[in-house]
N, C-alpha and C. Protein backbone atom coordinates (compact mmCIF):
# COMPACT_ATOMS: atom_id res chain seq x y z
N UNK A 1 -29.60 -66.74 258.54
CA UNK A 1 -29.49 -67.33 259.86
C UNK A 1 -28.58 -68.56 259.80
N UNK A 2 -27.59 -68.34 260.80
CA UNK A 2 -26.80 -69.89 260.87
C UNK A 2 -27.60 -70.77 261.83
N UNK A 3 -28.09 -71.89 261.48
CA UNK A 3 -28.32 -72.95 262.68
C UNK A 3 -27.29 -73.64 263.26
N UNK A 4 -28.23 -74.15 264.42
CA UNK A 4 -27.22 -75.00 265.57
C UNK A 4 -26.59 -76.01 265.13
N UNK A 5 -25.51 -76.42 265.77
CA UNK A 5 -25.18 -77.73 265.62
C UNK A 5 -25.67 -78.85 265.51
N UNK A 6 -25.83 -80.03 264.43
CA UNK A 6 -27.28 -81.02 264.89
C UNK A 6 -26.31 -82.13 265.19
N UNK A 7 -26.46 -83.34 265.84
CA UNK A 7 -25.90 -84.43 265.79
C UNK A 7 -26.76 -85.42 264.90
N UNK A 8 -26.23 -86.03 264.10
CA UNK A 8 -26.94 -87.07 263.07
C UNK A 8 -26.64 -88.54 262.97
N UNK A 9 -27.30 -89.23 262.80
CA UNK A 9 -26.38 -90.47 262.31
C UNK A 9 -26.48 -90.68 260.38
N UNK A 10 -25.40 -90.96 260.27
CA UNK A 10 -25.32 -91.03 258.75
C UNK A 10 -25.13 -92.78 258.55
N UNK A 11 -25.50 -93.07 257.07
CA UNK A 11 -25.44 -94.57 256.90
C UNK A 11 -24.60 -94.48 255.07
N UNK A 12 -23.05 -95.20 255.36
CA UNK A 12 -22.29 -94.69 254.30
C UNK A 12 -23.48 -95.23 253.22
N UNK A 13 -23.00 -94.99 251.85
CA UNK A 13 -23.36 -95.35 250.11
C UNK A 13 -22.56 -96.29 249.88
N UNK A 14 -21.05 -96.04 250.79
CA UNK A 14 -19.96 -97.08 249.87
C UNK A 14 -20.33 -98.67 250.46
N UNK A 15 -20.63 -98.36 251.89
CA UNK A 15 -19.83 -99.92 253.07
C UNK A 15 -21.28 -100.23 253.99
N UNK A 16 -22.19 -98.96 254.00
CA UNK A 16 -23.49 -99.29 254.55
C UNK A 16 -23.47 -99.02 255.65
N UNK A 17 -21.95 -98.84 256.73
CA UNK A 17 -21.51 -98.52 258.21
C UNK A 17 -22.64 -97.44 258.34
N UNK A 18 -22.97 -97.47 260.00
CA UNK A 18 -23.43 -96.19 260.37
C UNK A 18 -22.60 -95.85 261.39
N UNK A 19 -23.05 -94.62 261.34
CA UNK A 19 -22.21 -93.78 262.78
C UNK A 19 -22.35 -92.34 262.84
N UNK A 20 -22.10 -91.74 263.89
CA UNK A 20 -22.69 -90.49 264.41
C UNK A 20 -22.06 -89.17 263.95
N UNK A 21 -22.63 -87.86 262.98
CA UNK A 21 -21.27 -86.77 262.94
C UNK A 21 -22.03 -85.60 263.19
N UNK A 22 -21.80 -84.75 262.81
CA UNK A 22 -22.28 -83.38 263.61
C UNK A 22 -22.27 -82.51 261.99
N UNK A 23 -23.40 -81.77 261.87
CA UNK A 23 -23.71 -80.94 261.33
C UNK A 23 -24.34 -79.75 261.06
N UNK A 24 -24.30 -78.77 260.35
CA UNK A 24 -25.01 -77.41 260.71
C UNK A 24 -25.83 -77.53 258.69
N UNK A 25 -27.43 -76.66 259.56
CA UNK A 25 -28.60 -77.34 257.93
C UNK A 25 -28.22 -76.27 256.98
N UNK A 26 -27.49 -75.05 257.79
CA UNK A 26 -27.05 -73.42 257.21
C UNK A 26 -25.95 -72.73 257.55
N UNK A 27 -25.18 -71.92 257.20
CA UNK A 27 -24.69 -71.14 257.68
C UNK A 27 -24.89 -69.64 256.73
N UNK A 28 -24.65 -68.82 257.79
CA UNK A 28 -24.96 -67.28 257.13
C UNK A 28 -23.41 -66.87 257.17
N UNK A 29 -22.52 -66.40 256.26
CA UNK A 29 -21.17 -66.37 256.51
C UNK A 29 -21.26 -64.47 256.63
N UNK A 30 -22.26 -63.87 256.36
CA UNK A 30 -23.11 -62.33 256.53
C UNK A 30 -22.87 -62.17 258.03
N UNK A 31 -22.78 -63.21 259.14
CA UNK A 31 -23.74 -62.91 260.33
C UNK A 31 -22.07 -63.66 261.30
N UNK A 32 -21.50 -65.31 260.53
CA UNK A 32 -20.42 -65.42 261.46
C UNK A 32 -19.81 -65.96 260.44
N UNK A 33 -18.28 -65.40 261.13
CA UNK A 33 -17.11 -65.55 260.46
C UNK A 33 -16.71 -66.97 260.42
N UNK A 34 -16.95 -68.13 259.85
CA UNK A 34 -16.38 -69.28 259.64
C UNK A 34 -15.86 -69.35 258.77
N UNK A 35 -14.17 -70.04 259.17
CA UNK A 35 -13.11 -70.39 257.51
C UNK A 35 -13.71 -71.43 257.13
N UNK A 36 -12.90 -72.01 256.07
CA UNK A 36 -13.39 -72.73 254.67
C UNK A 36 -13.19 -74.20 255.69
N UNK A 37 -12.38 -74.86 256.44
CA UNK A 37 -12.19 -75.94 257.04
C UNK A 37 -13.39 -75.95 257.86
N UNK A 38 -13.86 -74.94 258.62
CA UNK A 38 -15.29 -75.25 259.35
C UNK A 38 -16.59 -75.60 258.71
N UNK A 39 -16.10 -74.48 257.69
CA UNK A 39 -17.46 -74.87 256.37
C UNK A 39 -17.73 -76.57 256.38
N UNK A 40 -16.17 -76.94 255.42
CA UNK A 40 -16.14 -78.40 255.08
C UNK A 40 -16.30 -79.08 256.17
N UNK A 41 -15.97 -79.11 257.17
CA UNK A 41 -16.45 -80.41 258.34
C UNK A 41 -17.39 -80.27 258.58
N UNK A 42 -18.54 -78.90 258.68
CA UNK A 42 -19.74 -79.12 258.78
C UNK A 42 -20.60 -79.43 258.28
N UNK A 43 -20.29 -79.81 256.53
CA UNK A 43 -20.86 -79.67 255.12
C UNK A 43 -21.37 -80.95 254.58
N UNK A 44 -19.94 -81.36 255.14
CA UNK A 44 -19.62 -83.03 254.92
C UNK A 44 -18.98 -84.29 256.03
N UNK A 45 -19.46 -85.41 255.27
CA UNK A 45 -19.10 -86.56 256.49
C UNK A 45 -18.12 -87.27 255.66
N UNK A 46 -17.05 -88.08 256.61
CA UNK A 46 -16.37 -88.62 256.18
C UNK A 46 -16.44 -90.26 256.54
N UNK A 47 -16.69 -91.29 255.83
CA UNK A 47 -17.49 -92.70 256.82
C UNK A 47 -15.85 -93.24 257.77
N UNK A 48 -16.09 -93.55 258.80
CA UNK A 48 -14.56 -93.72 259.68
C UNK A 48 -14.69 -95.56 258.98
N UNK A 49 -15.59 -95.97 258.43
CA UNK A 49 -15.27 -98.02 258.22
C UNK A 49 -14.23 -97.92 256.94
N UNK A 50 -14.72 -97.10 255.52
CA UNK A 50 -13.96 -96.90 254.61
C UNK A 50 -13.37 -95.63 253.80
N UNK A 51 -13.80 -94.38 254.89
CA UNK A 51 -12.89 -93.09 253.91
C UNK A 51 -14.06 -92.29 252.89
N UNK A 52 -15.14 -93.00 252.74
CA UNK A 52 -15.67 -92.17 251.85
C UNK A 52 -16.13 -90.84 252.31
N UNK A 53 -15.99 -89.69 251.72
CA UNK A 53 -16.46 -88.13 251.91
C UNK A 53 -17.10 -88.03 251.31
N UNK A 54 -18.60 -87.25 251.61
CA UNK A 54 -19.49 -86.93 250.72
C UNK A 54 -20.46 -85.53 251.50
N UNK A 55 -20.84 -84.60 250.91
CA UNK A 55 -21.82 -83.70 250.98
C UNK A 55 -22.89 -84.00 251.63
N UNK A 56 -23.34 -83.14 252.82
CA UNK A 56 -24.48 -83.74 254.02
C UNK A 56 -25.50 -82.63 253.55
N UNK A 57 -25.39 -81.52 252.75
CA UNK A 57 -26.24 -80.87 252.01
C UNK A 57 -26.85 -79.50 252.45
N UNK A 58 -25.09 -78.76 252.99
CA UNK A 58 -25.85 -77.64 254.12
C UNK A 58 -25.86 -76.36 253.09
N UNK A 59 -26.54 -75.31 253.27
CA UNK A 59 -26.92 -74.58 252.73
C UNK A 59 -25.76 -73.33 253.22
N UNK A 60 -25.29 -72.74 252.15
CA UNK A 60 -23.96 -71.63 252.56
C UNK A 60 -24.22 -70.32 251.59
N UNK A 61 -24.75 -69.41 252.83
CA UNK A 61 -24.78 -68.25 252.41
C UNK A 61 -23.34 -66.83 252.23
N UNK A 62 -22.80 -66.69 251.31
CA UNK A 62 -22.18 -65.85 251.45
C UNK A 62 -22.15 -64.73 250.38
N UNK A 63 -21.14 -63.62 250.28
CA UNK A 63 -21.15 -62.56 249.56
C UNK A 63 -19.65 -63.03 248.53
N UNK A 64 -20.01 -62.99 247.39
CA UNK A 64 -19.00 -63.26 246.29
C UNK A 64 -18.99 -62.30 245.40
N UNK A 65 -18.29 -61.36 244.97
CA UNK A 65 -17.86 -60.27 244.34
C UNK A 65 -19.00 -59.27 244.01
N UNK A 66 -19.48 -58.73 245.43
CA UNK A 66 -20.48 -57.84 245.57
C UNK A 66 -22.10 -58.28 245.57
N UNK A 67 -22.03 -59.65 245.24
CA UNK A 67 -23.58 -60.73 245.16
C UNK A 67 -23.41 -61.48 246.05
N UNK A 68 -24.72 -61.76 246.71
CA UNK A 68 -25.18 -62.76 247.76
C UNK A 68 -25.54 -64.21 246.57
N UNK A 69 -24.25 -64.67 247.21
CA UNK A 69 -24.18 -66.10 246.63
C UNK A 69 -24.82 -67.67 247.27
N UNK A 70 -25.85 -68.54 247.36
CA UNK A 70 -26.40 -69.79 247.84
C UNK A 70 -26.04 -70.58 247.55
N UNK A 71 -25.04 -71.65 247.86
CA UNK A 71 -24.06 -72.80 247.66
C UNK A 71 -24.99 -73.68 248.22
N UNK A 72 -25.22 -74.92 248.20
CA UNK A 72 -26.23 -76.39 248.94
C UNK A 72 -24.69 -77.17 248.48
């Protein structure tokens, strides 16, 4: 199952800024076709005070050379 879109607030590691980004807790790549850029913006936040990117911890289901593969 892919879930909905959530809106979150995140609080950076690097600068401590908070601020608001949008994320999904799953995606089923079995069920919808999302490329690799949708993956990553939904996956991860980027802090807008200093640049840092980091992993928001979504769960990615897909099929990799005939196996159902679970990426976090």
């Amino acid at each position: 199952m892919t879930t909905p879109i959530e809106q979150i607030t995140v609080e950076c590691s690097g600068c401590g800024h908070r601020y608001e980004d949008y994320h999904r807790r799953s995606m089923n790549l079995a069920l919808d076709d999302f490329d690799d850029d949708y993956i990553e913006q939904m996956s991860t936040t980027t802090c807008p005070g200093c640049g840092v990117k980091r992993s928001i911890g979504s769960l990615v289901v897909q099929e990799v050379d005939n196996t159902w593969v679970f990426e976090v």
